[in-house]
C-alpha atoms as a PDB file:
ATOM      1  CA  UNK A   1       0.000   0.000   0.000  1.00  0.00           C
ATOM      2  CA  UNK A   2       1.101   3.545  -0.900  1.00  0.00           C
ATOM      3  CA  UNK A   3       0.015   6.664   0.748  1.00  0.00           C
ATOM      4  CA  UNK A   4       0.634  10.408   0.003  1.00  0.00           C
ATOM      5  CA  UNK A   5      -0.009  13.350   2.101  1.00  0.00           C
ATOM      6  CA  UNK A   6       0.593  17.192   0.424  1.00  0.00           C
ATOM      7  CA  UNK A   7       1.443  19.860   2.886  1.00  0.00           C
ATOM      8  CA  UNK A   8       2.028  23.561   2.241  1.00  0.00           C
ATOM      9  CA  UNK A   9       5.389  24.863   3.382  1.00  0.00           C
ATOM     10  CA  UNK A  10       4.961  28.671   2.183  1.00  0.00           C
ATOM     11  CA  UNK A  11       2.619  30.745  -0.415  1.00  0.00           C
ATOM     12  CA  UNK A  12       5.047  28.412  -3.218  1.00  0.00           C
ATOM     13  CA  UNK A  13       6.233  25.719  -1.935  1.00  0.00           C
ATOM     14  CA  UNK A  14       4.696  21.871  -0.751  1.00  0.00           C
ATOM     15  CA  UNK A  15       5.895  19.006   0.750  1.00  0.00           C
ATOM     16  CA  UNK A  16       4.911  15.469  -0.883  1.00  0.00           C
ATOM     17  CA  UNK A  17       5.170  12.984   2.124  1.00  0.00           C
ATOM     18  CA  UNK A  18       4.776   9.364   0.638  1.00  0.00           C
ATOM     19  CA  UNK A  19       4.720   6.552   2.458  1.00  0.00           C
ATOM     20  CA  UNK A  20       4.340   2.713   1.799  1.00  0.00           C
ATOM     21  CA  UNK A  21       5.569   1.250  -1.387  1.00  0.00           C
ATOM     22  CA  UNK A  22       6.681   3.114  -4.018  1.00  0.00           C
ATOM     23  CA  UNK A  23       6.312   0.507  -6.641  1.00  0.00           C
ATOM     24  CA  UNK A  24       4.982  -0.631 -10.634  1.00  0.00           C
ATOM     25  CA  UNK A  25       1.771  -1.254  -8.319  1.00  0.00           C
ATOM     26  CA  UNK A  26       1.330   2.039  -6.716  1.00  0.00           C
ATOM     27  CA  UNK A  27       2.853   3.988  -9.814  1.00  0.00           C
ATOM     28  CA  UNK A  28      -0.231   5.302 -11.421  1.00  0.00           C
ATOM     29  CA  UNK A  29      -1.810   6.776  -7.830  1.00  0.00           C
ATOM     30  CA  UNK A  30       1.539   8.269  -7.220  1.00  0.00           C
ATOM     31  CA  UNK A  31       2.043   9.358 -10.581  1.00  0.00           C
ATOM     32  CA  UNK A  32      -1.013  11.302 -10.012  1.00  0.00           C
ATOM     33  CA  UNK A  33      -0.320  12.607  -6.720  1.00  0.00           C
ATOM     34  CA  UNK A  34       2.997  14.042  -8.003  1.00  0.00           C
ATOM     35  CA  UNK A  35       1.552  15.897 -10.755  1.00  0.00           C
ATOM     36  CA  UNK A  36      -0.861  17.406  -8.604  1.00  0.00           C
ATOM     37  CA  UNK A  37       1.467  18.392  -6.024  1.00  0.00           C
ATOM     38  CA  UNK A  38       3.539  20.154  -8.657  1.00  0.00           C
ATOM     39  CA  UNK A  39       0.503  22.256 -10.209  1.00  0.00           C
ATOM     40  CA  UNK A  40       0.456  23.606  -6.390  1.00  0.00           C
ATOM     41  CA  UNK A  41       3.523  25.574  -6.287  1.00  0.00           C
ATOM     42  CA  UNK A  42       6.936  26.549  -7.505  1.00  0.00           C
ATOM     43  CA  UNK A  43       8.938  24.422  -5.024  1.00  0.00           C
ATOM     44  CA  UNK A  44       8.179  20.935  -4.514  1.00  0.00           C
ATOM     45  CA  UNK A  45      10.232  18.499  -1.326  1.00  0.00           C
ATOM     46  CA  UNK A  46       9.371  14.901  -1.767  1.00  0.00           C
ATOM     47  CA  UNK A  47       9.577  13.273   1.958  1.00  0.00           C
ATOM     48  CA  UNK A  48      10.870   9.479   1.403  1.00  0.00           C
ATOM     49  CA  UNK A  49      11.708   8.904   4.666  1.00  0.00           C
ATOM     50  CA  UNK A  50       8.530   6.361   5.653  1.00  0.00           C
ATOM     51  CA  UNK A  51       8.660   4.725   2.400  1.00  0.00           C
ATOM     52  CA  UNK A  52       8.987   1.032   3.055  1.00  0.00           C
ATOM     53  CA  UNK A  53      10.268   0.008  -0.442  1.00  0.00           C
ATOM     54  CA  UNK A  54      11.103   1.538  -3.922  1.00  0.00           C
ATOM     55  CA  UNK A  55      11.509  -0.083  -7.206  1.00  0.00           C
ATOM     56  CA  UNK A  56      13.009   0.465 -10.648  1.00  0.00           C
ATOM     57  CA  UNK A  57       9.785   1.888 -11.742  1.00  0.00           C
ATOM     58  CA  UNK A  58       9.453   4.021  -8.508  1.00  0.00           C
ATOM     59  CA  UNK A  59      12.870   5.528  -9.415  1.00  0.00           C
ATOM     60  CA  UNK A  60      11.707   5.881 -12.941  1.00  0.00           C
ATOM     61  CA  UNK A  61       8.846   7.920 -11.902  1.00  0.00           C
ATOM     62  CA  UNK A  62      10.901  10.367  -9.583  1.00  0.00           C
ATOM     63  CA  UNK A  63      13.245  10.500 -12.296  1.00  0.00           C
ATOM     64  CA  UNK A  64       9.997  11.326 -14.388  1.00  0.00           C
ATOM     65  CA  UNK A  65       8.665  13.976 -12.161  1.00  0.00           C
ATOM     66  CA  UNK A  66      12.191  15.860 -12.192  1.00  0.00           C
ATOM     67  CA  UNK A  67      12.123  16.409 -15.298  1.00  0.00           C
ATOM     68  CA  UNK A  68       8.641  17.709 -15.436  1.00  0.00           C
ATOM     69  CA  UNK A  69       9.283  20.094 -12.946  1.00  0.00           C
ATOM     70  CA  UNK A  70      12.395  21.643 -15.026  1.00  0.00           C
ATOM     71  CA  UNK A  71      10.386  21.556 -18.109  1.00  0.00           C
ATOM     72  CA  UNK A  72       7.880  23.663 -16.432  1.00  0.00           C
ATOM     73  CA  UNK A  73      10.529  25.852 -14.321  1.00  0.00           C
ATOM     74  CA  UNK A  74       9.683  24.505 -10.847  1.00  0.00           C
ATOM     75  CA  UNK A  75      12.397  22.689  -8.772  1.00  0.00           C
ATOM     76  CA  UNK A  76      11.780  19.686  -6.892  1.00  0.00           C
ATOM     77  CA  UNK A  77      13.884  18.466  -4.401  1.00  0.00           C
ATOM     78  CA  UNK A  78      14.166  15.028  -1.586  1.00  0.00           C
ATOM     79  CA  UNK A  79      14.143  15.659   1.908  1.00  0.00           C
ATOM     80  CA  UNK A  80      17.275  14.771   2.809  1.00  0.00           C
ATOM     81  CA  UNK A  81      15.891  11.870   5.356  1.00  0.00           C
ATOM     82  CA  UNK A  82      16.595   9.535   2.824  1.00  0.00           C
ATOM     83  CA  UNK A  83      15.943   5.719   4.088  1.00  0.00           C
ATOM     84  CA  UNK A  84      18.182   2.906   3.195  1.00  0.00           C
ATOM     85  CA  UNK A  85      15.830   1.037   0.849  1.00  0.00           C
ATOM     86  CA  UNK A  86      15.423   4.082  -1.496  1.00  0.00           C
ATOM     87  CA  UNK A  87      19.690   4.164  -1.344  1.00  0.00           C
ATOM     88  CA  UNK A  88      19.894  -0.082  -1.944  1.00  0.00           C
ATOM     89  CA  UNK A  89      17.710   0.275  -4.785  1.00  0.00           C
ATOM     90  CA  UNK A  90      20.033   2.803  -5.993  1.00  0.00           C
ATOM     91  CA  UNK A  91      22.721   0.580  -6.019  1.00  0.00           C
ATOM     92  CA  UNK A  92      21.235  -2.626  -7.321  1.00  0.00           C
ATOM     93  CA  UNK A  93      19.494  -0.794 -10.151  1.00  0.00           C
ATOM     94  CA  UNK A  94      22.850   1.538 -11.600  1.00  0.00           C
ATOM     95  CA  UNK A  95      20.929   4.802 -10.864  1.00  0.00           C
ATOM     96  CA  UNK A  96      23.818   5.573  -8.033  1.00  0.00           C
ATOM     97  CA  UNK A  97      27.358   4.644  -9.593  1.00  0.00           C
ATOM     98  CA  UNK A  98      30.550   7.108  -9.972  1.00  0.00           C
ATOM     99  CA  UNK A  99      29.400   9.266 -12.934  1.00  0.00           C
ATOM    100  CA  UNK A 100      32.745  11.682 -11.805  1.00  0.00           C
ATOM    101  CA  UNK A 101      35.068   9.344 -13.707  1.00  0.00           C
ATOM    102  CA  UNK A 102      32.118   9.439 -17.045  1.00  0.00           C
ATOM    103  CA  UNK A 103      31.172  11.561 -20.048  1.00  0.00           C
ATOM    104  CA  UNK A 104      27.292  10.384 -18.368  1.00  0.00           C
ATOM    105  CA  UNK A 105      25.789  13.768 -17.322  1.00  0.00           C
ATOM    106  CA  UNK A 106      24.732  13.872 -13.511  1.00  0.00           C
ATOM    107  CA  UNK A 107      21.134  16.124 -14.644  1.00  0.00           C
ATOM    108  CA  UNK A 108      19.640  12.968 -16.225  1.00  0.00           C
ATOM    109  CA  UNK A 109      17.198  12.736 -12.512  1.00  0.00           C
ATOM    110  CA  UNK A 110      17.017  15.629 -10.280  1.00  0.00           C
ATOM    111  CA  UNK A 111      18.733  13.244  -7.321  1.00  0.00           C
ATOM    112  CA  UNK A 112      21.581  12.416  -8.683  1.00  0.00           C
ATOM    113  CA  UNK A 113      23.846  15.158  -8.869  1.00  0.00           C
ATOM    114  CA  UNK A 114      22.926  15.411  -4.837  1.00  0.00           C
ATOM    115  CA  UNK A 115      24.341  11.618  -4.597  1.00  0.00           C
ATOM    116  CA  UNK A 116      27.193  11.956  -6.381  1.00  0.00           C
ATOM    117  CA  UNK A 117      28.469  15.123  -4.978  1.00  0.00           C
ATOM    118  CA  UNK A 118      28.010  13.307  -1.320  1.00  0.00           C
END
């Protein structure tokens, strides 16, 4: 199960708390929720940090809402509670390898510049 809760921050900016799985299963509710959440405002914090699981497609929908969010000059941001699932799947999918030592560009998902500048 997958839950979402929006919550204003300021006059432009909302947090996106999700919760639950963040899975192929859950992708179209979420997909939803995020696209909402960015109509709302300029700045948008997703809050991973009760998620209980993320796959590839989870990733691929973050990755998905980043560059939505550019496209339409809003920024969107993770909290920086990030839990250990969201960081495993990282690893086991290739999303989080050493891009410094690459011609790969770190913009391809809003995340990973953060990750590999850590």
């Amino acid at each position: 199960m997958s839950e979402y809760k929006l919550e204003s921050i300021d006059k432009n900016s909302f947090s996106l708390h999700l919760s639950g799985q963040i899975d192929i299963i859950h992708a179209e509710s979420i997909k939803d929720s995020l696209l909402s959440a960015l109509k709302e405002g300029k700045n948008l914090v997703i809050d991973l940090e009760k998620i209980e699981g993320i796959d590839l497609a989870g990733l691929q929908l973050l990755c998905a809402a980043g560059k939505t969010a550019k496209a339409a000059k809003k920024k969107l941001t993770l909290n920086k509670k990030i839990p250990q699932c969201f960081t495993n799947t990282l690893l086991e999918s290739g999303f989080f390898r050493d891009k410094k030592n690459t011609s790969e560009k770190t913009d391809e998902c809003f995340w990973l510049s953060e990750w590999v500048n850590r």
